[in-house]
Protein backbone atom coordinates (compact mmCIF):
# COMPACT_ATOMS: atom_id res chain seq x y z
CA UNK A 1 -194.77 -24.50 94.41
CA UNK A 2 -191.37 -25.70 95.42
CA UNK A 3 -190.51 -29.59 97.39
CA UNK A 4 -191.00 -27.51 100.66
CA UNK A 5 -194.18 -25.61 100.11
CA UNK A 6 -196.21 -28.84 98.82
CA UNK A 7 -194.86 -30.95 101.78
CA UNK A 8 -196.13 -28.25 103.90
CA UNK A 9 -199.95 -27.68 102.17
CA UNK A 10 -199.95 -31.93 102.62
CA UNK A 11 -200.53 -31.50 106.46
CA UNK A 12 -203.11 -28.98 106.44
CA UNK A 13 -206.02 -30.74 106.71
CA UNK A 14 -209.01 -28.42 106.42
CA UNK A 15 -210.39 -27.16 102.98
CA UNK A 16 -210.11 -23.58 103.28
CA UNK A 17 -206.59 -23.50 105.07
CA UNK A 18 -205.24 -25.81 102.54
CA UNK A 19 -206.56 -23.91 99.53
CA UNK A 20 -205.42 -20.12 100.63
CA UNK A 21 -201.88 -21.58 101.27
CA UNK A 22 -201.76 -23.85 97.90
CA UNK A 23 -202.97 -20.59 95.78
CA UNK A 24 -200.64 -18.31 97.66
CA UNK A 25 -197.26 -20.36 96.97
CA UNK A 26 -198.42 -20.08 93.53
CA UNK A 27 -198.82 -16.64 93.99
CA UNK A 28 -202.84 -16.81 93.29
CA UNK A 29 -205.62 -16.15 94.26
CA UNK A 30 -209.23 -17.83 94.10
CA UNK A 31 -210.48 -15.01 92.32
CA UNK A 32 -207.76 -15.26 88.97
CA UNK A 33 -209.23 -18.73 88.80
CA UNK A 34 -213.07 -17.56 88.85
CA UNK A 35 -212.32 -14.51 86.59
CA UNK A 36 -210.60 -17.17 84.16
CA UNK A 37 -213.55 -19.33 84.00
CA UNK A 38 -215.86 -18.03 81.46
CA UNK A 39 -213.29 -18.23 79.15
CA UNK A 40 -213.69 -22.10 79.27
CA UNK A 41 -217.52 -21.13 76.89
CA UNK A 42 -215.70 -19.30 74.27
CA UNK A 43 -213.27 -22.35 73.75
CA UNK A 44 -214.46 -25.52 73.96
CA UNK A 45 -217.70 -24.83 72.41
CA UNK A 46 -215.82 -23.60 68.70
CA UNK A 47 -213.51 -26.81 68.79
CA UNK A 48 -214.28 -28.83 65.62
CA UNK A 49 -211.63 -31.69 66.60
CA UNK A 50 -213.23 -35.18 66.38
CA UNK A 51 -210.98 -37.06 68.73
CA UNK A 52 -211.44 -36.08 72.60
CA UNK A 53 -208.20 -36.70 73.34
CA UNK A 54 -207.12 -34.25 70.75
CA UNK A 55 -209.56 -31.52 71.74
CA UNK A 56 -207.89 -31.93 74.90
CA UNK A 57 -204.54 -30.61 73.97
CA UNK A 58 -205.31 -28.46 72.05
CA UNK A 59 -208.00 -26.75 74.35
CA UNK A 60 -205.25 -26.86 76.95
CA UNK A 61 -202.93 -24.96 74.29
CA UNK A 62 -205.68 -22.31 73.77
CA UNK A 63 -205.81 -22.20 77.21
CA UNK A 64 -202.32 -21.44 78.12
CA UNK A 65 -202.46 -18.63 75.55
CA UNK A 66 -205.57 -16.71 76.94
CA UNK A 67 -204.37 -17.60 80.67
CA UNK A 68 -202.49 -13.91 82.43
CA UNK A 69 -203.01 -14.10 86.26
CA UNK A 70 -199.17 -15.38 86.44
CA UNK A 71 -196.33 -16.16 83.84
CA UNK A 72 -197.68 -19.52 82.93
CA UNK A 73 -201.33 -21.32 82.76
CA UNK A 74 -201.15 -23.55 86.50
CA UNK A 75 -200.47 -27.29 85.49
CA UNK A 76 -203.41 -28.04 87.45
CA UNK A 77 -206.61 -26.46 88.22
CA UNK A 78 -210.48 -26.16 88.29
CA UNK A 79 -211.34 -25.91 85.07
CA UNK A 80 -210.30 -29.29 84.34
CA UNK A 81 -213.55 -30.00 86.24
CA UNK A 82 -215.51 -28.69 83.69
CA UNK A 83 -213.51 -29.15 80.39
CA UNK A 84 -213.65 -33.08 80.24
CA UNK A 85 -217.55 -33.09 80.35
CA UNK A 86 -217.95 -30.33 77.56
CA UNK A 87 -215.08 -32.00 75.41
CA UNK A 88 -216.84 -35.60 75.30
CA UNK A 89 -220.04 -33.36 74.48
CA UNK A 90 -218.16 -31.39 72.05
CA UNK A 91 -216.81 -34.84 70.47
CA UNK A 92 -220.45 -36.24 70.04
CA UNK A 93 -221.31 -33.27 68.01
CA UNK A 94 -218.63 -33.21 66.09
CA UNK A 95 -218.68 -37.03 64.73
CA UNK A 96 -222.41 -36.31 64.01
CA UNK A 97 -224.57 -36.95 66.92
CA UNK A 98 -227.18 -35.01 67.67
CA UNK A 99 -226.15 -32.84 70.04
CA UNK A 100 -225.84 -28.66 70.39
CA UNK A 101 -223.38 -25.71 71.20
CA UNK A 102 -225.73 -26.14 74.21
CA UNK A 103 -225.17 -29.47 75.68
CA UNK A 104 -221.66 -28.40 75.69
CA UNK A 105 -222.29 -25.46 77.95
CA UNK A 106 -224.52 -27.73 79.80
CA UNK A 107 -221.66 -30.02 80.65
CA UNK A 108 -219.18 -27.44 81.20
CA UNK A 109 -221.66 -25.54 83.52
CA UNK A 110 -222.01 -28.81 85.49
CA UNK A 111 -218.27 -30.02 85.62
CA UNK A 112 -217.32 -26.30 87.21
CA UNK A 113 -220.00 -26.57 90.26
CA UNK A 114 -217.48 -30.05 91.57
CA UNK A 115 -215.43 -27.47 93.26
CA UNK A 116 -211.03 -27.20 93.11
CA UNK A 117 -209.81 -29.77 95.10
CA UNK A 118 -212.28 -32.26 94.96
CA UNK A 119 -210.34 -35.55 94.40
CA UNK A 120 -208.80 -35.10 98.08
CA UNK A 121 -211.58 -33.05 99.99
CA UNK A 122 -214.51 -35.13 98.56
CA UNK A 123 -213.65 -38.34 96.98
CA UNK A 124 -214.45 -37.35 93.91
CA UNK A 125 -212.27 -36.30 90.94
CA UNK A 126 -213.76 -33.47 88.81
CA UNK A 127 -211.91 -34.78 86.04
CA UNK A 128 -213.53 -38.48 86.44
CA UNK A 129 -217.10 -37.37 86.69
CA UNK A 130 -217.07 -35.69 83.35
CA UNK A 131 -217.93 -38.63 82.34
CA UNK A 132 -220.80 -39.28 84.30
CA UNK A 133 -222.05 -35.54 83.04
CA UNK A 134 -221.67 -36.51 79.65
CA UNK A 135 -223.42 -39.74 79.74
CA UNK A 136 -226.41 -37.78 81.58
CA UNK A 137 -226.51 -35.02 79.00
CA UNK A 138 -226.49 -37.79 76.64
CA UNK A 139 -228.98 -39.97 78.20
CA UNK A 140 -231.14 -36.92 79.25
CA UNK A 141 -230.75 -37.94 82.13
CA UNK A 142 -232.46 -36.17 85.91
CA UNK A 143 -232.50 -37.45 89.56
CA UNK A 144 -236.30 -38.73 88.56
CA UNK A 145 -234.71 -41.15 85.83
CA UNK A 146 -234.10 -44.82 86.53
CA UNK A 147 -232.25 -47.09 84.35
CA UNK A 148 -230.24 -43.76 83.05
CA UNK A 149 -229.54 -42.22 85.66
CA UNK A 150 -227.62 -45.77 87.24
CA UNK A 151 -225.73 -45.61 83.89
CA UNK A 152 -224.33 -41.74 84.85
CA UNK A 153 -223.42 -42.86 88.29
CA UNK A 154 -221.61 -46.28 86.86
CA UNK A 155 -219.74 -44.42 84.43
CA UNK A 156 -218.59 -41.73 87.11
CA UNK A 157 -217.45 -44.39 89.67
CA UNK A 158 -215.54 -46.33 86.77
CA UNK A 159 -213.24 -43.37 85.57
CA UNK A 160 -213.09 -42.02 89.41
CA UNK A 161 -211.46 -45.71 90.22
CA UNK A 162 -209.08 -45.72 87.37
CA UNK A 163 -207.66 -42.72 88.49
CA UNK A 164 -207.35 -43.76 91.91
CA UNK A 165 -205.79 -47.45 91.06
CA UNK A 166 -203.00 -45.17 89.67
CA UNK A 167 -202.65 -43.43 92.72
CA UNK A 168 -199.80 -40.77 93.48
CA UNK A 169 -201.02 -36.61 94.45
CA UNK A 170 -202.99 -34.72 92.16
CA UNK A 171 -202.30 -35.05 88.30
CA UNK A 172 -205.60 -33.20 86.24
CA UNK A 173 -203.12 -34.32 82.90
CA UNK A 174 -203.29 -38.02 84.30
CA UNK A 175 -207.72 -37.96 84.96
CA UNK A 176 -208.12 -36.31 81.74
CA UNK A 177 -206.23 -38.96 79.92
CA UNK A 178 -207.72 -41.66 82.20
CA UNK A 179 -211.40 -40.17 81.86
CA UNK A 180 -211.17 -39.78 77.73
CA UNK A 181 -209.79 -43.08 77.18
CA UNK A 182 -212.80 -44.58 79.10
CA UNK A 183 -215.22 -42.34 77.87
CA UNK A 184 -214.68 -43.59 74.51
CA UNK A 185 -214.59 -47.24 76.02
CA UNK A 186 -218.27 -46.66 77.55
CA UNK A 187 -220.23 -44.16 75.04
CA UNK A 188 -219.12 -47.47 72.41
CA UNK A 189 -220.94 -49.62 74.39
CA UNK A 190 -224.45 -47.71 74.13
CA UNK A 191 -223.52 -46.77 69.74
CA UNK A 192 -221.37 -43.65 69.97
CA UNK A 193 -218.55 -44.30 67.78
CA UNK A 194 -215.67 -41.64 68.80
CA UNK A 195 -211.63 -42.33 67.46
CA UNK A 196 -210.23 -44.24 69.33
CA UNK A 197 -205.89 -44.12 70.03
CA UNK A 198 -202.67 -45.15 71.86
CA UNK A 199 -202.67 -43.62 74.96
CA UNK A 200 -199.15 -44.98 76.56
CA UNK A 201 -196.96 -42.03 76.47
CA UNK A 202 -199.22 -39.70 75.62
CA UNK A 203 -198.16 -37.11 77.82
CA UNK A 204 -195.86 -34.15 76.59
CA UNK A 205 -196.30 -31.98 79.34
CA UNK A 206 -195.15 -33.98 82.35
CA UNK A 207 -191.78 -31.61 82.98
CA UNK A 208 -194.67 -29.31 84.01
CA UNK A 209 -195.80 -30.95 87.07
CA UNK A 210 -193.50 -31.18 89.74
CA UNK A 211 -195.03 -34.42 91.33
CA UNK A 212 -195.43 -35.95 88.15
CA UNK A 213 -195.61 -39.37 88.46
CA UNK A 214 -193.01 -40.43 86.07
CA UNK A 215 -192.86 -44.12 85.23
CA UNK A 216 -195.75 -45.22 87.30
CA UNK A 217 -197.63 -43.16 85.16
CA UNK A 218 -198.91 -45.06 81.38
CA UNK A 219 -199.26 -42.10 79.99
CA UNK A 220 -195.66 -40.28 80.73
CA UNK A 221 -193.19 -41.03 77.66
CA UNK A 222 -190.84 -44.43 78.00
């Protein structure tokens, strides 16, 4: 999507206008998306990487490589949704908590109902409340529970106003980040020890993302 095309898709205001003209500039349709999905339970469930952040980039990678609806994998899209809930998941069980192949699926299945577009339709970043996902897969949490249930919804509205203190259009490279960083931040605070890293600069995939947000960004490169 060129200068022109986004500036355009920025004054439509209704969902379902704004989404069939943002997926046909990119030559796309909703359907490539859904038909890519299930791929997202093959990967993210076999990653043994310990670090979120590196599970990340490397399910991205995987990503790219499996993606064939157009020459390369879209710099954003919906499965970021559900890929930071079943990565945190995936992190707990691979640092030895006691969690399955099937609390990752659980997390992933509930990331991927926030639907594309989310973080300007709805408020709500799909990216960002991962981590209210995680914490209620972790917490065993429902919409019965009390105390844990409070701790989802904190967690959610923490990473979902990080993101938007940085501001700018759309960035899923930018939540992620933003999301994992916290996440290991506020699964410390209730004894889940995950690695923790430098995060300035982190990004190496910025030239992808034509309204990156360059410097105002902490994670693009200085």
């Amino acid at each position: 999507m060129n200068r022109e095309e986004f500036e355009e898709c920025s004054r439509i205001a209704g969902y379902d206008g704004f989404m069939a003209a943002a997926l046909d500039y990119d030559g796309l349709s909703m359907e490539d998306y859904k038909s890519f999905i299930p791929v997202l339970f093959e990967i993210v469930p076999a990653r043994d990487e310990k670090d979120p952040v590196d599970m990340y980039q490397a399910v991205i990678e995987e990503l790219r490589e499996r993606w064939s609806a157009s020459q390369e994998l879209p710099f954003h899209g919906p499965w970021h949704h559900g890929i930071i809930a079943g990565i945190i998941m995936a992190a707990l069980r691979n640092n030895g908590y006691d969690f399955t192949d099937a609390d990752v699926c659980e997390a992933l299945k509930r990331g991927l109902m926030i639907p594309a577009g989310s973080c300007g339709f709805h408020g709500v970043c799909g990216a960002g409340s991962g981590l209210g996902i995680a914490l209620s897969i972790a917490g065993r949490s429902t919409p019965f529970h009390g105390d844990e249930r409070s701790h989802a919804l904190k967690a959610a509205s923490e990473a979902i106003a990080r993101i938007a203190r940085m501001g700018g259009p759309r960035c899923c490279a930018l939540s992620a980040y933003a999301t994992l960083s916290l996440a290991v931040k506020k699964l410390g605070e209730i004894g889940y020890d995950l690695p923790s890293r430098r995060m300035a600069g982190i990004c190496s995939k910025h030239a992808l993302n034509p309204q990156c947000h360059l410097e105002r960004c902490p994670y693009y490169p200085r």
